[in-house]
N, C-alpha and C. Protein backbone atom coordinates (compact mmCIF):
# COMPACT_ATOMS: atom_id res chain seq x y z
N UNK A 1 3.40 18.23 1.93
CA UNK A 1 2.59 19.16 1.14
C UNK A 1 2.27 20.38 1.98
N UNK A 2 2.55 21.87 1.76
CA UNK A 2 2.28 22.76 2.72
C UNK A 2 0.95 23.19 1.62
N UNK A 3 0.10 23.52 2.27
CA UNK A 3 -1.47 23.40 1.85
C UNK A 3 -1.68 24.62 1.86
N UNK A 4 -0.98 25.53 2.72
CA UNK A 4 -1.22 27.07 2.63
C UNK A 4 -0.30 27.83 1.48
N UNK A 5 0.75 27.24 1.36
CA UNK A 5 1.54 27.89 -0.04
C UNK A 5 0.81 27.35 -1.38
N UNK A 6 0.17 26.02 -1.46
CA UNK A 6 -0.76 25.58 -2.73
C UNK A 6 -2.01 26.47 -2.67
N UNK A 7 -2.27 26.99 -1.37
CA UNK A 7 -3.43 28.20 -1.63
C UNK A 7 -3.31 29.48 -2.44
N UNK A 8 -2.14 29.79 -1.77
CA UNK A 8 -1.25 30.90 -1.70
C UNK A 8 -1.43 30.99 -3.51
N UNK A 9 -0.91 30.24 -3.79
CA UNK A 9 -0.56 29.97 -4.85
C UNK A 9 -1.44 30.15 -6.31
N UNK A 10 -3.21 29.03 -5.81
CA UNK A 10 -4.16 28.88 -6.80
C UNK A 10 -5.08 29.61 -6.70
N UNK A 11 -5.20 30.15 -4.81
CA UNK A 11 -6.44 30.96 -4.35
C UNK A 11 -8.14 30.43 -4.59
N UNK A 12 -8.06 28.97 -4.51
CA UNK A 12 -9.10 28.10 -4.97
C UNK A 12 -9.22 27.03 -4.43
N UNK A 13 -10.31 26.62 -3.71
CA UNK A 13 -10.51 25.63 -2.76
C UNK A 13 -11.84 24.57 -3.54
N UNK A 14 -11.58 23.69 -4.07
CA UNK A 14 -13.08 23.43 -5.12
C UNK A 14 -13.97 22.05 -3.79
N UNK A 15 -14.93 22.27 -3.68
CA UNK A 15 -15.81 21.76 -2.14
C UNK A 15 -16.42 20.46 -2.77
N UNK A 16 -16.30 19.29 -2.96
CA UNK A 16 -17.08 17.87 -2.92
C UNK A 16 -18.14 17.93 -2.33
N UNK A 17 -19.42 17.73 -2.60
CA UNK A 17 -20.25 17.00 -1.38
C UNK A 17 -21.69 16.70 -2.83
N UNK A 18 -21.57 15.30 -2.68
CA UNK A 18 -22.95 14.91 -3.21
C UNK A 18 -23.64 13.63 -2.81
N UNK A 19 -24.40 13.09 -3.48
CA UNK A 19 -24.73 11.71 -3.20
C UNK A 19 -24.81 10.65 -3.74
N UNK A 20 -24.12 10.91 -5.06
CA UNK A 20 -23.77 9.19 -6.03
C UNK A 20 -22.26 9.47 -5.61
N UNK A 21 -21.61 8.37 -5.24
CA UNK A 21 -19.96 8.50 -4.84
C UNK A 21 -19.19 8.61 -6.13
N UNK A 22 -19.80 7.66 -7.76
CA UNK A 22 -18.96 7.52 -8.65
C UNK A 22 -18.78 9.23 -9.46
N UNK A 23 -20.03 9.81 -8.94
CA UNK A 23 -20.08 10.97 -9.73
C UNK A 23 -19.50 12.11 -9.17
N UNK A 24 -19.03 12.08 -7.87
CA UNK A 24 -18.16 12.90 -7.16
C UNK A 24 -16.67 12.56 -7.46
N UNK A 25 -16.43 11.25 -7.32
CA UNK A 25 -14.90 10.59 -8.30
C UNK A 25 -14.89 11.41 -9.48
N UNK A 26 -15.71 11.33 -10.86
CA UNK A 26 -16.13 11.89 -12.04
C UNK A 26 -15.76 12.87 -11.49
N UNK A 27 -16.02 14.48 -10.70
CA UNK A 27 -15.93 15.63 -10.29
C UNK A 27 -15.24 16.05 -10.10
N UNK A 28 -14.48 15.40 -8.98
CA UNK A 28 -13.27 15.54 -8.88
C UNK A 28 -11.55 15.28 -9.89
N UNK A 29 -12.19 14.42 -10.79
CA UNK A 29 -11.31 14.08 -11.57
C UNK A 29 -11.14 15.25 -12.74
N UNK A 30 -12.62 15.72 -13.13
CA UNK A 30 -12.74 16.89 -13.65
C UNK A 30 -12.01 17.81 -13.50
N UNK A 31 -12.78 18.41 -12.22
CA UNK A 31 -11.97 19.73 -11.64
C UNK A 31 -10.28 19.95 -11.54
N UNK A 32 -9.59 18.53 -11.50
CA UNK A 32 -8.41 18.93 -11.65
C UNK A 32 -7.81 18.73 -13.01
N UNK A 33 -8.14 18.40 -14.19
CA UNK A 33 -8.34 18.14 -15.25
C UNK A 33 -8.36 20.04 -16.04
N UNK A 34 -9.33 20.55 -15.31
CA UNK A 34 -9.74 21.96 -15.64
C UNK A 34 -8.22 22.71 -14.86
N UNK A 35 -7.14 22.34 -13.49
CA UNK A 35 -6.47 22.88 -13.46
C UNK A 35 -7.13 23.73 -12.01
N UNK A 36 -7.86 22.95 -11.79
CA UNK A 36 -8.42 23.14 -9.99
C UNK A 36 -7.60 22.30 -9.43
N UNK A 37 -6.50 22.97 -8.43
CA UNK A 37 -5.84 21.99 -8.06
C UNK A 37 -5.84 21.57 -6.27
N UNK A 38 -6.52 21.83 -5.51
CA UNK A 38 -6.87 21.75 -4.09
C UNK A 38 -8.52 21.33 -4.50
N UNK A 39 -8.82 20.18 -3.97
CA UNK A 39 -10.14 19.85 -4.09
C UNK A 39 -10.41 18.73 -2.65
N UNK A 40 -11.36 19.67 -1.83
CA UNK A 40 -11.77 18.69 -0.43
C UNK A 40 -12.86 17.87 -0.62
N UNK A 41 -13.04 16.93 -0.41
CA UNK A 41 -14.51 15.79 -0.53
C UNK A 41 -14.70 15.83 0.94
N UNK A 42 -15.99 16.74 1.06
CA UNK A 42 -16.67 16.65 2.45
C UNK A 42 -17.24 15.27 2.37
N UNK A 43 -17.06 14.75 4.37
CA UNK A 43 -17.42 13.52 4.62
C UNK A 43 -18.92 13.43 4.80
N UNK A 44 -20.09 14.36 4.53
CA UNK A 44 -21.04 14.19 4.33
C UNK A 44 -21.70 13.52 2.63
N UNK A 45 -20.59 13.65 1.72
CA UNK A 45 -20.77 12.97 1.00
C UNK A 45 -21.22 11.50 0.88
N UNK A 46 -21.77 10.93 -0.13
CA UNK A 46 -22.37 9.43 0.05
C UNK A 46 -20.67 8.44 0.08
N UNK A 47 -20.24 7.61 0.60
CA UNK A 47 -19.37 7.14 0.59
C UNK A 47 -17.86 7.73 0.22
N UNK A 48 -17.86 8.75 1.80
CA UNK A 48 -16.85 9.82 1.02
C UNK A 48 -15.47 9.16 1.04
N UNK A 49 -15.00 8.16 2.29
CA UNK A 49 -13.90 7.57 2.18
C UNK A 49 -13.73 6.68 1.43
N UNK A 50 -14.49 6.05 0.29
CA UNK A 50 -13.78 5.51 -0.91
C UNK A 50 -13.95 5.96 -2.16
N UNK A 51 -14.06 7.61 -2.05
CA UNK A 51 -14.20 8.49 -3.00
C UNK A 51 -12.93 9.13 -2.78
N UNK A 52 -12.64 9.34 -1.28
CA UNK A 52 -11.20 10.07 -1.33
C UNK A 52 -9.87 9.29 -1.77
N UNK A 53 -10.26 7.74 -1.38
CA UNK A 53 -9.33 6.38 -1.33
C UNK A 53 -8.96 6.23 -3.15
N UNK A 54 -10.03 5.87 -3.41
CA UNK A 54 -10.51 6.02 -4.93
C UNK A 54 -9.39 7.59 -6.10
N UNK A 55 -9.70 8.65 -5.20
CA UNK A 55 -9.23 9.98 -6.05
C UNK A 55 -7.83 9.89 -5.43
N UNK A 56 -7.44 9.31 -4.73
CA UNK A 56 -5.74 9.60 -4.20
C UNK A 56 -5.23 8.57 -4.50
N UNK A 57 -5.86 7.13 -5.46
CA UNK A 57 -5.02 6.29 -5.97
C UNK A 57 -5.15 6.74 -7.34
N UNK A 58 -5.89 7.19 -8.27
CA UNK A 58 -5.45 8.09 -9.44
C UNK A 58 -4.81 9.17 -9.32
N UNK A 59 -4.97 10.42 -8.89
CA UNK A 59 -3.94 11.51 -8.91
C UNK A 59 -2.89 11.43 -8.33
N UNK A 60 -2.81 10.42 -7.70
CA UNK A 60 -1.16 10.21 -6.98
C UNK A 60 -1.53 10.82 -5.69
N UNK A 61 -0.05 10.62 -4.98
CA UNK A 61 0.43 10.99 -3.83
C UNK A 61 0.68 12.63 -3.37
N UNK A 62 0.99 13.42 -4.62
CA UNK A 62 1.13 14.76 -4.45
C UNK A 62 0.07 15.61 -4.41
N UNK A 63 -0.98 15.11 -5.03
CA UNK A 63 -2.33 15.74 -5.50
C UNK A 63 -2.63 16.65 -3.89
N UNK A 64 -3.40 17.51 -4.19
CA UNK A 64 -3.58 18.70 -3.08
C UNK A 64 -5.29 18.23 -2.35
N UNK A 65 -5.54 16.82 -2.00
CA UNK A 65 -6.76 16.27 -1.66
C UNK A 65 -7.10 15.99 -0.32
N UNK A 66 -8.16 16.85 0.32
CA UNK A 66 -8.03 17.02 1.46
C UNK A 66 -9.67 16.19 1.77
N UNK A 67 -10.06 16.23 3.04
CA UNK A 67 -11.10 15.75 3.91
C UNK A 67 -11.92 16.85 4.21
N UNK A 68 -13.28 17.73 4.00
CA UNK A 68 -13.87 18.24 4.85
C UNK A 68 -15.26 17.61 5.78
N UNK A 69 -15.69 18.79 6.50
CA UNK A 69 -16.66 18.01 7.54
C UNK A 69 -16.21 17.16 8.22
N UNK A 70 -14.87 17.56 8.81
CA UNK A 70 -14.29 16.73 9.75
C UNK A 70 -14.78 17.31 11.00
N UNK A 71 -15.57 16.30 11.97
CA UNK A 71 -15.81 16.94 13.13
C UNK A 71 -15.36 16.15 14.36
N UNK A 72 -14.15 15.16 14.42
CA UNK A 72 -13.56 14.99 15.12
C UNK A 72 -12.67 14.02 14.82
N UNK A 73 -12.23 13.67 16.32
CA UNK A 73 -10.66 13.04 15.96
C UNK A 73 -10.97 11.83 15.38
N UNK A 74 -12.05 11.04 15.51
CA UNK A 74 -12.35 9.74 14.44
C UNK A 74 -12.29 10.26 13.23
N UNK A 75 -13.26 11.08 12.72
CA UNK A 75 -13.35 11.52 11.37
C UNK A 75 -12.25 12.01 10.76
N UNK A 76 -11.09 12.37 11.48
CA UNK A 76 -9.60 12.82 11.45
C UNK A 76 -9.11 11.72 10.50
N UNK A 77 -8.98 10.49 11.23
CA UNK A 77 -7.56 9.46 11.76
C UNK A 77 -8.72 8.53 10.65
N UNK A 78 -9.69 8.46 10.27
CA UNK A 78 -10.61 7.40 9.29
C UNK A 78 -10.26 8.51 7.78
N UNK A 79 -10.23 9.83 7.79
CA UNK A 79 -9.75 10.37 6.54
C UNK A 79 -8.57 10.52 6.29
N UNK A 80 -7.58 10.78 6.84
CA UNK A 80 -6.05 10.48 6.60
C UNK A 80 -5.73 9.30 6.37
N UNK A 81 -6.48 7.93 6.67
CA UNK A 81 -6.07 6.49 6.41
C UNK A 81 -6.91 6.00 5.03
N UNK A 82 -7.57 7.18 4.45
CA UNK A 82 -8.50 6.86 3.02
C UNK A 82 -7.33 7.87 2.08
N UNK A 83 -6.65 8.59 2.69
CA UNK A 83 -5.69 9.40 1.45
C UNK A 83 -5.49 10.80 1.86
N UNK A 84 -6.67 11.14 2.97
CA UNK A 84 -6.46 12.74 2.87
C UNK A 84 -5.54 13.43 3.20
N UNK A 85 -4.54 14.53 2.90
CA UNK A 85 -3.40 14.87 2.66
C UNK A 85 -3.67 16.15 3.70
N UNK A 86 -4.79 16.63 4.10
CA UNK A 86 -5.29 17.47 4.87
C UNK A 86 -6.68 17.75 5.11
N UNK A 87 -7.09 18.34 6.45
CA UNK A 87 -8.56 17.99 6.59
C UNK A 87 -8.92 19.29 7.34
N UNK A 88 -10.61 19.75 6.76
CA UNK A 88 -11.01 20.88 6.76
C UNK A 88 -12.01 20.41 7.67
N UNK A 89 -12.56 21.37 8.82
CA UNK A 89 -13.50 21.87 10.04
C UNK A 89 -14.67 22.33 9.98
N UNK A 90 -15.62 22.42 9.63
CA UNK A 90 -16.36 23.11 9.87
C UNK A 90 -16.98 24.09 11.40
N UNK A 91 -16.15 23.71 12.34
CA UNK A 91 -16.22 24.92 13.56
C UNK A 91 -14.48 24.16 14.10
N UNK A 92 -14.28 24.75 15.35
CA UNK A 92 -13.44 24.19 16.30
C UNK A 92 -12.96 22.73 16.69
N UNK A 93 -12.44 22.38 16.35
CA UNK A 93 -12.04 21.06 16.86
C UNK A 93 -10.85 20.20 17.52
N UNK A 94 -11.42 19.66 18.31
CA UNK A 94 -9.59 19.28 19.27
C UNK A 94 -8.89 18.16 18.68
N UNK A 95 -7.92 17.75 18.96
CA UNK A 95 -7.43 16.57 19.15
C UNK A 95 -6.85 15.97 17.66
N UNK A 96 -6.92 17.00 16.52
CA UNK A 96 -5.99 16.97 15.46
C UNK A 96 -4.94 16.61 15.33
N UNK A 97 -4.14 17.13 16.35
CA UNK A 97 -2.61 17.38 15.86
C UNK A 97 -2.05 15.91 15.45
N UNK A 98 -2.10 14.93 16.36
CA UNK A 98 -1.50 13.66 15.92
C UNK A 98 -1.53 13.56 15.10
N UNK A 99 -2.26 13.57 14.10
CA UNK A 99 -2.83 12.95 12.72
C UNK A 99 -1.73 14.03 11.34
N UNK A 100 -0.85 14.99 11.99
CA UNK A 100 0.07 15.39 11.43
C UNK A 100 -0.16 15.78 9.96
N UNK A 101 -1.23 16.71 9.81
CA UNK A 101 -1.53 17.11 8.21
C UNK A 101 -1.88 18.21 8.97
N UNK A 102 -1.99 19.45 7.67
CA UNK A 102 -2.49 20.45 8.13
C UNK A 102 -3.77 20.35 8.35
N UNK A 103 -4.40 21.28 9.33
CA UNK A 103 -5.79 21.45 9.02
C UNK A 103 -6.41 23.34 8.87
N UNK A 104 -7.42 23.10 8.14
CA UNK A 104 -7.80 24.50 8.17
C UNK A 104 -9.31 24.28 8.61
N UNK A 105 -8.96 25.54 9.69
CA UNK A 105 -9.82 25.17 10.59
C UNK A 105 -11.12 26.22 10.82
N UNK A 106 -12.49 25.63 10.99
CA UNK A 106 -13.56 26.28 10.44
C UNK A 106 -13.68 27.35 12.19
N UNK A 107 -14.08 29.00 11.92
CA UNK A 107 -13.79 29.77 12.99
C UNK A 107 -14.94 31.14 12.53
N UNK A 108 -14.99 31.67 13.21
CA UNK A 108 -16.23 32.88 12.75
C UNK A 108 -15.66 34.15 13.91
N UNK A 109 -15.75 34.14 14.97
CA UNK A 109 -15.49 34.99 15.64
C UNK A 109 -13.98 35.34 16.42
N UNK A 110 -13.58 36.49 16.24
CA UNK A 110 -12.43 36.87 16.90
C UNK A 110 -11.61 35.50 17.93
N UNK A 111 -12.15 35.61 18.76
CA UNK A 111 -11.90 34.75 19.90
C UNK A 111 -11.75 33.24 18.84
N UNK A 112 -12.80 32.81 18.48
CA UNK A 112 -12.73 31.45 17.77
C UNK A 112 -11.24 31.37 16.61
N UNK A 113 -10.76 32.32 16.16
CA UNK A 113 -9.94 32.55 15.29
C UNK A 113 -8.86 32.27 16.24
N UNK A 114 -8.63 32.79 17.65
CA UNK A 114 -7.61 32.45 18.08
C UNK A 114 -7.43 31.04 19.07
N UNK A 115 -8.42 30.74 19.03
CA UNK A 115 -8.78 29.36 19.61
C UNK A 115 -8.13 28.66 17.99
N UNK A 116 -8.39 28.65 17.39
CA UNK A 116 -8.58 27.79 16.34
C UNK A 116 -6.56 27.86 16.01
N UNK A 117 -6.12 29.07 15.96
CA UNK A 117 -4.91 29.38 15.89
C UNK A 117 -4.25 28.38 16.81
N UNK A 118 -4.43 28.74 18.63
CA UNK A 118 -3.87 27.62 19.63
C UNK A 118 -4.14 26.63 19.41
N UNK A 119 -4.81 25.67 18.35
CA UNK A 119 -5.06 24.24 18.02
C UNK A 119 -4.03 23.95 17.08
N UNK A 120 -3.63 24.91 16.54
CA UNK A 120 -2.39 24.30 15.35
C UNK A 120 -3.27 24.69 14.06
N UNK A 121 -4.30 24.99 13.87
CA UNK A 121 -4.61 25.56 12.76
C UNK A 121 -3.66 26.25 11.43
N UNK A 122 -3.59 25.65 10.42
CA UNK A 122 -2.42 26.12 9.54
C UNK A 122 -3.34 27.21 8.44
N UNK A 123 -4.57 27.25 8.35
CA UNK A 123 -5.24 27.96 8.11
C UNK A 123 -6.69 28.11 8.55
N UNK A 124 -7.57 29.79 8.44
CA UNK A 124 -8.34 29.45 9.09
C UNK A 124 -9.87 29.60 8.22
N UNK A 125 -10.19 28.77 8.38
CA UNK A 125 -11.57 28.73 6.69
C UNK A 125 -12.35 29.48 7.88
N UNK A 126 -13.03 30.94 7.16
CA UNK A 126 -14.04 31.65 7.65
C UNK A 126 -15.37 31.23 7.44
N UNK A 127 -15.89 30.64 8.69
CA UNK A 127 -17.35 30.24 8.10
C UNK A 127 -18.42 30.56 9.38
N UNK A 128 -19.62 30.81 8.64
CA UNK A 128 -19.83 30.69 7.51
C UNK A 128 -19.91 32.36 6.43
N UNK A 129 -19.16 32.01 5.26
CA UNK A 129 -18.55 33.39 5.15
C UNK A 129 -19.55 34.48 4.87
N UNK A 130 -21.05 33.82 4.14
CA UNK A 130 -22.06 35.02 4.06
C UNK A 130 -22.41 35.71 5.30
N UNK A 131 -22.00 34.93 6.25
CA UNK A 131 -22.99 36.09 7.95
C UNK A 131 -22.17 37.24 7.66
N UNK A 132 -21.47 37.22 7.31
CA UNK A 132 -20.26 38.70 7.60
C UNK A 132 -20.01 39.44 5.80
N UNK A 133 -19.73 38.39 5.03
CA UNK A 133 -18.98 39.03 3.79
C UNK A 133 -17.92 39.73 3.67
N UNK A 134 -17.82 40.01 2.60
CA UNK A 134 -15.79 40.33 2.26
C UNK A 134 -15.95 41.77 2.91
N UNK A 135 -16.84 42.28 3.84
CA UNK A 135 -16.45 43.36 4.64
C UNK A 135 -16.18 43.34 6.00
N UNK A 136 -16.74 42.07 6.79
CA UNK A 136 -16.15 41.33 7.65
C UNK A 136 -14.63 40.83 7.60
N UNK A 137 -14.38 40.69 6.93
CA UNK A 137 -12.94 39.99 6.10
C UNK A 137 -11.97 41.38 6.45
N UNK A 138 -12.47 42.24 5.80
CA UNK A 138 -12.22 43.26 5.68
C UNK A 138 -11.65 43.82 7.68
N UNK A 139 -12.53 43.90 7.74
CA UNK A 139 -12.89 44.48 9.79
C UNK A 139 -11.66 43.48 10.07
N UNK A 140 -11.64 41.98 9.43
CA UNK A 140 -10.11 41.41 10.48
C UNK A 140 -9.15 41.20 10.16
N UNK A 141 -8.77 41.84 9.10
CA UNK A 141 -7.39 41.77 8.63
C UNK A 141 -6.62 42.75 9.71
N UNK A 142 -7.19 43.96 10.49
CA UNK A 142 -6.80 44.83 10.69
C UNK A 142 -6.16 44.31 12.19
N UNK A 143 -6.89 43.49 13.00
CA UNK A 143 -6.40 42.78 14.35
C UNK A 143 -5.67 41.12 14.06
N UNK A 144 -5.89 40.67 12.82
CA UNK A 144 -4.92 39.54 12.23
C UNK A 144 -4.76 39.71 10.92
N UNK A 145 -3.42 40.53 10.49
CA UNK A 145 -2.75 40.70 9.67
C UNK A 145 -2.04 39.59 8.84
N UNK A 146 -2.01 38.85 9.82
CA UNK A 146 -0.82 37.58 8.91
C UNK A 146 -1.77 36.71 9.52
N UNK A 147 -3.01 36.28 9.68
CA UNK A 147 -3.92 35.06 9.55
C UNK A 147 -4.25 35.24 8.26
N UNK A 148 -3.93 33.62 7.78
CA UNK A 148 -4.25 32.67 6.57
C UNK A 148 -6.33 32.87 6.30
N UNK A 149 -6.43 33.12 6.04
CA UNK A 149 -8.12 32.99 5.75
C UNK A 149 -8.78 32.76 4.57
N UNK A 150 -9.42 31.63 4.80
CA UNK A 150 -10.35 30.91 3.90
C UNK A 150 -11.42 31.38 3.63
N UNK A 151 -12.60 31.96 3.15
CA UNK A 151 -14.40 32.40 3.24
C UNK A 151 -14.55 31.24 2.62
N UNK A 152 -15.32 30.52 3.28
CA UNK A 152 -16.18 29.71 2.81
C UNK A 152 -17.88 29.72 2.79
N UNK A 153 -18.56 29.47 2.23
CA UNK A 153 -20.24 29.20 2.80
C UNK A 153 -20.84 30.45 1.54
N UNK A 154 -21.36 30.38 0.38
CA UNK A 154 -22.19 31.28 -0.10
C UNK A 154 -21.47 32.33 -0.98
N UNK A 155 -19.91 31.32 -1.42
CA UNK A 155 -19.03 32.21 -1.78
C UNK A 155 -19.35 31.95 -3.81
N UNK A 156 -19.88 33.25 -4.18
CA UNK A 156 -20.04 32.86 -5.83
C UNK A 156 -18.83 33.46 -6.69
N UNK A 157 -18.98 33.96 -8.16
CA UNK A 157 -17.59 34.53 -8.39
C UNK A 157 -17.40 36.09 -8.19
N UNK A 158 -18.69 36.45 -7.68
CA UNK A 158 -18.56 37.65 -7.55
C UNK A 158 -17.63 38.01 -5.91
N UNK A 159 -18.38 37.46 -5.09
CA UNK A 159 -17.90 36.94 -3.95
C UNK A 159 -16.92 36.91 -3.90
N UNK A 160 -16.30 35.40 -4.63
CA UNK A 160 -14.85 35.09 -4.80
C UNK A 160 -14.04 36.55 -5.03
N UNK A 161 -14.45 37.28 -6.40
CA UNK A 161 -13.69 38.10 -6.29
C UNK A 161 -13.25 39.28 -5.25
N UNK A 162 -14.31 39.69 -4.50
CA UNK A 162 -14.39 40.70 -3.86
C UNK A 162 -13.17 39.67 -2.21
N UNK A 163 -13.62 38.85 -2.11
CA UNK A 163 -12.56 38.48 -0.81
C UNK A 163 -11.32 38.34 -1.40
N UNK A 164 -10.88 37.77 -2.39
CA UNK A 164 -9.46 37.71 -2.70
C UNK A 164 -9.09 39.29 -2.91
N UNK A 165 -9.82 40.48 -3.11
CA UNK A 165 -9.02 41.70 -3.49
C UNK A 165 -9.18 42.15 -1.75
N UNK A 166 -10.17 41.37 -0.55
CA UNK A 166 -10.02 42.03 0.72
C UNK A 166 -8.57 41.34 1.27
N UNK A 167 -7.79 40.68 0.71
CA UNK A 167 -6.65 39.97 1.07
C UNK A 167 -6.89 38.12 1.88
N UNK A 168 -8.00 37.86 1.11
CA UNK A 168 -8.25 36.14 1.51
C UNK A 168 -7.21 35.81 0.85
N UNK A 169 -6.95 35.04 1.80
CA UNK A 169 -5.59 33.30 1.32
C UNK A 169 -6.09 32.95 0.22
N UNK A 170 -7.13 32.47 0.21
CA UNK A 170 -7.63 31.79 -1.21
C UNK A 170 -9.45 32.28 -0.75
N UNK A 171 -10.65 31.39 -1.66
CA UNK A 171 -11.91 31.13 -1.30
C UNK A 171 -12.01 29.54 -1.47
N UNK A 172 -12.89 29.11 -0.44
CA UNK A 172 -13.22 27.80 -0.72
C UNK A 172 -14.58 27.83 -1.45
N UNK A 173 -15.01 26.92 -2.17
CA UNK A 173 -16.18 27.25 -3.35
C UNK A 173 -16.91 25.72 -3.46
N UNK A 174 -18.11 25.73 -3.10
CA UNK A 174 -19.00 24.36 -3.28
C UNK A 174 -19.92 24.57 -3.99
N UNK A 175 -21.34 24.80 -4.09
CA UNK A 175 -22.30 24.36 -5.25
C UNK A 175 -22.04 25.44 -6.11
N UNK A 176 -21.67 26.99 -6.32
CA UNK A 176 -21.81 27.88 -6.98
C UNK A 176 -20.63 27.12 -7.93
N UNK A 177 -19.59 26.34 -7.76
CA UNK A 177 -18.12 25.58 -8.65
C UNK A 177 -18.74 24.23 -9.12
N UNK A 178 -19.24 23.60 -7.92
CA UNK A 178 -19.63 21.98 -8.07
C UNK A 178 -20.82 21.80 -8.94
N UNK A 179 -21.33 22.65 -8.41
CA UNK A 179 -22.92 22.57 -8.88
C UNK A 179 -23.67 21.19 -8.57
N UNK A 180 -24.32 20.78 -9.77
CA UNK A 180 -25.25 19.17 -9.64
C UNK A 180 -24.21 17.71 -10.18
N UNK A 181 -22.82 18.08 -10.30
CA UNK A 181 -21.88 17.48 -10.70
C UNK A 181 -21.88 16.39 -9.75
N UNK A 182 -21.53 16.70 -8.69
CA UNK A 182 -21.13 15.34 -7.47
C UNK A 182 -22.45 14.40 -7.50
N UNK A 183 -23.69 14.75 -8.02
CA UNK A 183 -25.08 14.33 -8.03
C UNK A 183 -25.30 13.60 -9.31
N UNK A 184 -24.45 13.69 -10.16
CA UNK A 184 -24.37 13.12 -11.17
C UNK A 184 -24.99 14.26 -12.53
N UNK A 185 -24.53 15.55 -12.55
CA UNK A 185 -25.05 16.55 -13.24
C UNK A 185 -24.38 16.68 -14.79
N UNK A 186 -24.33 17.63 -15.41
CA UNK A 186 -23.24 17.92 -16.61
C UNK A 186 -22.06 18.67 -16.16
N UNK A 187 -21.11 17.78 -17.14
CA UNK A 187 -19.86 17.92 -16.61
C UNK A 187 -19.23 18.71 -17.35
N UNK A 188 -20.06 19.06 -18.57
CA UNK A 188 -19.26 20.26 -19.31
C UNK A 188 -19.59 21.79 -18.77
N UNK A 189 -20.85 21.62 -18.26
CA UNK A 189 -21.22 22.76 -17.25
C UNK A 189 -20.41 23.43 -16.32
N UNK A 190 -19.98 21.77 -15.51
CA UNK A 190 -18.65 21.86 -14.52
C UNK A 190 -17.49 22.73 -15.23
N UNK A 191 -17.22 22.12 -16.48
CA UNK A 191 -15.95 22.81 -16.65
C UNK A 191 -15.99 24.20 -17.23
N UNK A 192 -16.85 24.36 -17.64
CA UNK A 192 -17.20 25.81 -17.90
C UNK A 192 -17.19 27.01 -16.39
N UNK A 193 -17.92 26.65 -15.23
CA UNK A 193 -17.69 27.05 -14.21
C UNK A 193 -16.24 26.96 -13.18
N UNK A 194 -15.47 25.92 -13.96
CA UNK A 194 -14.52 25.83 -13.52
C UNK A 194 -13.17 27.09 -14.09
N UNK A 195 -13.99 26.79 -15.64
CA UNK A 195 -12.77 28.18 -16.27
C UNK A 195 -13.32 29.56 -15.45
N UNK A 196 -14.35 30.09 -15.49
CA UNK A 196 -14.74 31.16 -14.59
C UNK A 196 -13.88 31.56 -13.15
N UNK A 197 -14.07 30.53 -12.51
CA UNK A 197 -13.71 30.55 -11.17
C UNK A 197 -12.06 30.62 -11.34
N UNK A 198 -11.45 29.94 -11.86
CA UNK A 198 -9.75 29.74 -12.52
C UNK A 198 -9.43 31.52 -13.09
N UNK A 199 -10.65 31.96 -13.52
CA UNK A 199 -10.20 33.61 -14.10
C UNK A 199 -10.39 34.45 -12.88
N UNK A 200 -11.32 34.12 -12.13
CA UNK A 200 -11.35 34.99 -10.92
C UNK A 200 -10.06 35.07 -10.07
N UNK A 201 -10.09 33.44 -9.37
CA UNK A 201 -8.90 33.02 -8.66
C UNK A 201 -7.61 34.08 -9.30
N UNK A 202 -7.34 33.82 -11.03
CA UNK A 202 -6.27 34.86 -11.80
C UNK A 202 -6.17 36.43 -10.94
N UNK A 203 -7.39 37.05 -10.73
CA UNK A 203 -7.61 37.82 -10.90
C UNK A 203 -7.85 38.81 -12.03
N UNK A 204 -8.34 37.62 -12.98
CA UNK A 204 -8.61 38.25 -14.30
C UNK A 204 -10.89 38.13 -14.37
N UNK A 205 -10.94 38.97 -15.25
CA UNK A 205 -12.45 39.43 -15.79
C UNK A 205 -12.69 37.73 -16.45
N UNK A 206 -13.65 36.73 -16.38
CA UNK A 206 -14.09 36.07 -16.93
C UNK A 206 -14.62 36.90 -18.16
């Protein structure tokens, strides 16, 4: 699965994290249902590895289902053996590579971007993306032209839109997409925010 051409592609990263596990399953099943098709279940979630175990024996093997809040090589090698197909960072982290999935890797400053690059980083999720905003984004396209970049952290659809027209890879998107869903919220809500975000990602006017 190359995880940066499925970005490339949907420009939509939809973020897991709640605390009933069945209702994050429910969420996730949703969101790709709506045609969200990259969806990470952070491991701060309530029982996130048999939520990921759980969502990668229904959507299959191809499904675009990754791990975030990976903060090291345990949390690596325990989410790739629950299903995850790739696993997201929230800062720097070593000792990835074995575990042979991409990772996109959480980075904020110049230097950290290229640290994160020399780790094997296949993309690099900007976080957290409100300290800076899509004018920060902006300031580093100009010294990394062909870095992959994610904004993550505080990203809404307005947001969303404004980084995908600064040239983001995609946006990654958690409560402003998820909302009270993973918590056990309304799920028609979900999908309503899901068509929104799917018109942005377009680059079309909701």
């Amino acid at each position: 699965m190359n995880l940066v051409e499925s970005l490339r592609t949907h420009r939509l990263l939809a973020i897991v994290r709640g605390k009933d596990p069945a209702a994050a399953l429910r969420t996730i099943r949703t969101l790709t249902e709506e045609g969200i098709a990259a969806v990470e279940v952070s491991l701060t979630t309530a029982d996130a590895l048999t939520v990921i175990r759980r969502a990668r024996a229904d959507l299959g093997p191809d499904a675009v289902l990754g791990a975030g809040t990976v903060r090291s090589a345990q949390d690596a090698a325990r989410a790739v053996d629950a299903g995850a197909s790739y696993l997201v960072t929230p800062a720097l982290v070593d000792g990835l590579a074995p575990y042979d999935v991409p990772v996109l890797m959480g980075a904020l400053t110049p230097t950290e971007i290229e640290t994160a690059l020399a780790r094997g980083a296949a993309a690099i999720k900007l976080f957290p993306g409100a300290l800076g905003g899509p004018g920060y984004l902006r300031a580093l396209r100009d010294p990394f032209p062909e870095v992959p970049f994610v904004p993550v952290g505080g990203v809404d659809a307005q947001a969303a839109r404004d980084y995908l027209d600064r040239g983001a890879l995609a946006v990654g998107v958690g409560s402003p997409l998820v909302g009270d869903a993973a918590d056990g919220g309304d799920l028609d809500r979900l999908r309503a925010r899901a068509a929104e975000f799917r018109l942005v990602a377009a680059g079309e006017t909701p």
